[in-house]
N, C-alpha and C. Protein backbone atom coordinates (compact mmCIF):
# COMPACT_ATOMS: atom_id res chain seq x y z
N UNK A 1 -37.46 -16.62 -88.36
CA UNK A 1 -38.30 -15.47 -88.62
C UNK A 1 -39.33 -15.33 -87.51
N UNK A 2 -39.73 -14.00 -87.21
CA UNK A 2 -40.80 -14.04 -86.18
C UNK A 2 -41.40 -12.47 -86.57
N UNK A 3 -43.09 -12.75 -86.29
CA UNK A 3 -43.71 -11.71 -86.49
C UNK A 3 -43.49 -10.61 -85.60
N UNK A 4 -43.37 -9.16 -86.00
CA UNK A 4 -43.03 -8.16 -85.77
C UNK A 4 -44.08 -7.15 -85.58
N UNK A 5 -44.38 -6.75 -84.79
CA UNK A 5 -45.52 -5.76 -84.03
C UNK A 5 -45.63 -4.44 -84.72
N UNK A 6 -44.09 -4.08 -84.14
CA UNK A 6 -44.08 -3.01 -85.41
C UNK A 6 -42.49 -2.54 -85.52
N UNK A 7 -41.81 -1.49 -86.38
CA UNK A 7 -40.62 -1.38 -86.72
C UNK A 7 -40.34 -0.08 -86.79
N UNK A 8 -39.46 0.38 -86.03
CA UNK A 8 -38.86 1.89 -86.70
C UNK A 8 -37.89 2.11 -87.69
N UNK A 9 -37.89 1.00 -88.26
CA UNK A 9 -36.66 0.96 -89.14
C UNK A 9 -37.38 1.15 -90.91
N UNK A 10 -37.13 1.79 -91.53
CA UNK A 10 -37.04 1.65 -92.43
C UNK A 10 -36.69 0.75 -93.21
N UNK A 11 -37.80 0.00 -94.38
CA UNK A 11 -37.31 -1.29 -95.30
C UNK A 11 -36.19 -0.94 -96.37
N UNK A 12 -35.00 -1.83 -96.25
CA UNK A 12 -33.88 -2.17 -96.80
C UNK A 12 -34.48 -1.61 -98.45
N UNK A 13 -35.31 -2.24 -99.36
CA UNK A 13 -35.79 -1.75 -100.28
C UNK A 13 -37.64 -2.21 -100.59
N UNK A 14 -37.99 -1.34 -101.38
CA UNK A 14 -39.42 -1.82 -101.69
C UNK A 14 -39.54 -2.06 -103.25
N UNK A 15 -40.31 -3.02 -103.53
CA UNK A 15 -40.66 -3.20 -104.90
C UNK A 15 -42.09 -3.53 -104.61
N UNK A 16 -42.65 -2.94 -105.92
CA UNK A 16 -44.13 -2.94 -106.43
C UNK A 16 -44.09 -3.18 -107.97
N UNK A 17 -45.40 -4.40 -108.19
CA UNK A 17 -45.68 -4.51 -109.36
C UNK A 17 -46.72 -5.24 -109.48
N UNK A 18 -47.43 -5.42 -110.17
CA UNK A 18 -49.25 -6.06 -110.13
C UNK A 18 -48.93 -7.34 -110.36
N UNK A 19 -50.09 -7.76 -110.06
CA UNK A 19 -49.95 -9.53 -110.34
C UNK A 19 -49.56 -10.53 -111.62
N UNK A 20 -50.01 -9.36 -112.69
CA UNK A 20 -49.44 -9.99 -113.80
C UNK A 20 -48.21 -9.98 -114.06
N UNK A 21 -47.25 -8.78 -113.71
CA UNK A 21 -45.89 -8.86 -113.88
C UNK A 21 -45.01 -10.24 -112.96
N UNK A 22 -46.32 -10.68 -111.77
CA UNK A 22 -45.28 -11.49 -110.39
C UNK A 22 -45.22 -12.61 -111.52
N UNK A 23 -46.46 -12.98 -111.68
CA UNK A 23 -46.80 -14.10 -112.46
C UNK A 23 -45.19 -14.42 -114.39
N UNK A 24 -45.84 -13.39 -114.74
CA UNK A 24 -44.18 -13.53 -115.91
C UNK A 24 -43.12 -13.69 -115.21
N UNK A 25 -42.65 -12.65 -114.42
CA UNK A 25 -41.34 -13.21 -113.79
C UNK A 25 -41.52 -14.39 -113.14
N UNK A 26 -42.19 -15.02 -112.62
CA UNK A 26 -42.12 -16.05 -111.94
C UNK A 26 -42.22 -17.23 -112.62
N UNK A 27 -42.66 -17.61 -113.67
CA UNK A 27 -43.10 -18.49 -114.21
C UNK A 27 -42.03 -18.24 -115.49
N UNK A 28 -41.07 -16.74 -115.47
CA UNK A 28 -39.92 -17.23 -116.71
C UNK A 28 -40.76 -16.68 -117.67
N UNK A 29 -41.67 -16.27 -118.15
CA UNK A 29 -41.81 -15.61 -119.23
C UNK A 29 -41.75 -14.37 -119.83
N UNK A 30 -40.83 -13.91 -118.35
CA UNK A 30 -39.47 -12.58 -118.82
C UNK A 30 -38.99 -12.42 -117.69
N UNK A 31 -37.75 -11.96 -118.17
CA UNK A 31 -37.24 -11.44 -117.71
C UNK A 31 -37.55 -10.19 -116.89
N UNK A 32 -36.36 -10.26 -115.75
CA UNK A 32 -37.08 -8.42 -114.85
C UNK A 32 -36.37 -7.07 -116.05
N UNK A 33 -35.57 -7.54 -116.78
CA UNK A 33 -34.94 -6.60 -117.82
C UNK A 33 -36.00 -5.91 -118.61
N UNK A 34 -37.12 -6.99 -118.87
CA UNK A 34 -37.80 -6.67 -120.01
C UNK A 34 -39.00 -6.08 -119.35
N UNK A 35 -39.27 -6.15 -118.41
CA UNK A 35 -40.38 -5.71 -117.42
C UNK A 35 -39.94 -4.64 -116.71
N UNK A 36 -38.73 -4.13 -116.66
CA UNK A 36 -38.63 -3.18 -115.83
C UNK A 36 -39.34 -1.90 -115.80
N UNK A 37 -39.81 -1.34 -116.64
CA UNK A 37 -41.11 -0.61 -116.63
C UNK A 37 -42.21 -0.47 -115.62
N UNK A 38 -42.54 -1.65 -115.80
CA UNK A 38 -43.50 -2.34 -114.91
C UNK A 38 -43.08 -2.56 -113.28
N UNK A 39 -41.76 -2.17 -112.88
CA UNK A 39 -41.70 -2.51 -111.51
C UNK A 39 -40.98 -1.44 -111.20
N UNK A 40 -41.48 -1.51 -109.79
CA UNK A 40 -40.97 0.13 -109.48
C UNK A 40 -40.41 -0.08 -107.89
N UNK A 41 -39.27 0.25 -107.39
CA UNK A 41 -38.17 0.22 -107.09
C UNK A 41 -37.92 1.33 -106.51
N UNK A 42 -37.56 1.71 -104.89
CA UNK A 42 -37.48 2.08 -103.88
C UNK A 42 -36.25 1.76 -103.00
N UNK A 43 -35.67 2.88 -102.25
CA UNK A 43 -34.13 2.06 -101.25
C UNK A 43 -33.38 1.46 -102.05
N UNK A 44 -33.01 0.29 -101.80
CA UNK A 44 -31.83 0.02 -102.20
C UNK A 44 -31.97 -0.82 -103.98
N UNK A 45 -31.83 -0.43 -105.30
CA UNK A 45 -32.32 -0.35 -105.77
C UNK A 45 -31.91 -1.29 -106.24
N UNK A 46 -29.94 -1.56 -106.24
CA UNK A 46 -29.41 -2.77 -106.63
C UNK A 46 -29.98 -4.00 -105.91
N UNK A 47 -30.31 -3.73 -104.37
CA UNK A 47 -30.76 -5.21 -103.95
C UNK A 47 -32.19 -5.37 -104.71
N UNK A 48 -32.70 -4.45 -104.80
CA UNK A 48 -33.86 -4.76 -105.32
C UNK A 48 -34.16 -5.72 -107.17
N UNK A 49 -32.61 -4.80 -107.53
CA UNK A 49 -32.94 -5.82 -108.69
C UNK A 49 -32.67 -7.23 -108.72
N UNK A 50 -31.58 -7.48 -108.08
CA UNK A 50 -31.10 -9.04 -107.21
C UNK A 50 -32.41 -9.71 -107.34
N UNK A 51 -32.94 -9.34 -106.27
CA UNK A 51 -34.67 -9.85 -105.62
C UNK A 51 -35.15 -9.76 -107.12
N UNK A 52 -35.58 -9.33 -107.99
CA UNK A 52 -36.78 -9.11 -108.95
C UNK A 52 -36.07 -10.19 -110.00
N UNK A 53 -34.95 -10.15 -109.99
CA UNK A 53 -33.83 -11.10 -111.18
C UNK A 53 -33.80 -12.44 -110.81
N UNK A 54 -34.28 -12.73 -109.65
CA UNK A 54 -34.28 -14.13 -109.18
C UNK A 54 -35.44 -14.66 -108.56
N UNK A 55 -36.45 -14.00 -109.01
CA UNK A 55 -38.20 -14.24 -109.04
C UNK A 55 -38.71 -15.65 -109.24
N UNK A 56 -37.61 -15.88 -110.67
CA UNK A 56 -37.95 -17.52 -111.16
C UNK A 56 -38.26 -18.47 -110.59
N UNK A 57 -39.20 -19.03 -110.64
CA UNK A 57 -39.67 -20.02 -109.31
C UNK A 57 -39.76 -21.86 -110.06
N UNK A 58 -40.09 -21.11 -111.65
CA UNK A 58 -40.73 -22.48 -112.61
C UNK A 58 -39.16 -23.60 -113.01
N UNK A 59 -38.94 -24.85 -112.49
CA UNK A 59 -38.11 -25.88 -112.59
C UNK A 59 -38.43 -26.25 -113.61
């Protein structure tokens, strides 16, 4: 990886959602199914759910 100055490219997809939603998905105390409300989803929408479905971080 290396920092990037700047880009003409357009991002593959964007997701937004506040800290409390990172925090549930991340920690497993939901699902992105059950939150989907709460996250909002830009470009590519399937990768995006990929990314939001595999948030889980808690072993």
């Amino acid at each position: 990886a290396a920092i990037v100055e700047n880009s003409n490219s357009a991002p593959t997809v964007e997701i937004d959602f506040d800290s409390n939603t990172f925090i549930e998905l991340a920690t497993g105390r939901a699902t992105s199914g059950e939150l989907r409300k709460k996250i909002k989803l830009s470009g590519d929408t399937a990768l995006g759910e990929l990314v939001v479905g595999a948030l889980n971080m808690m072993i």
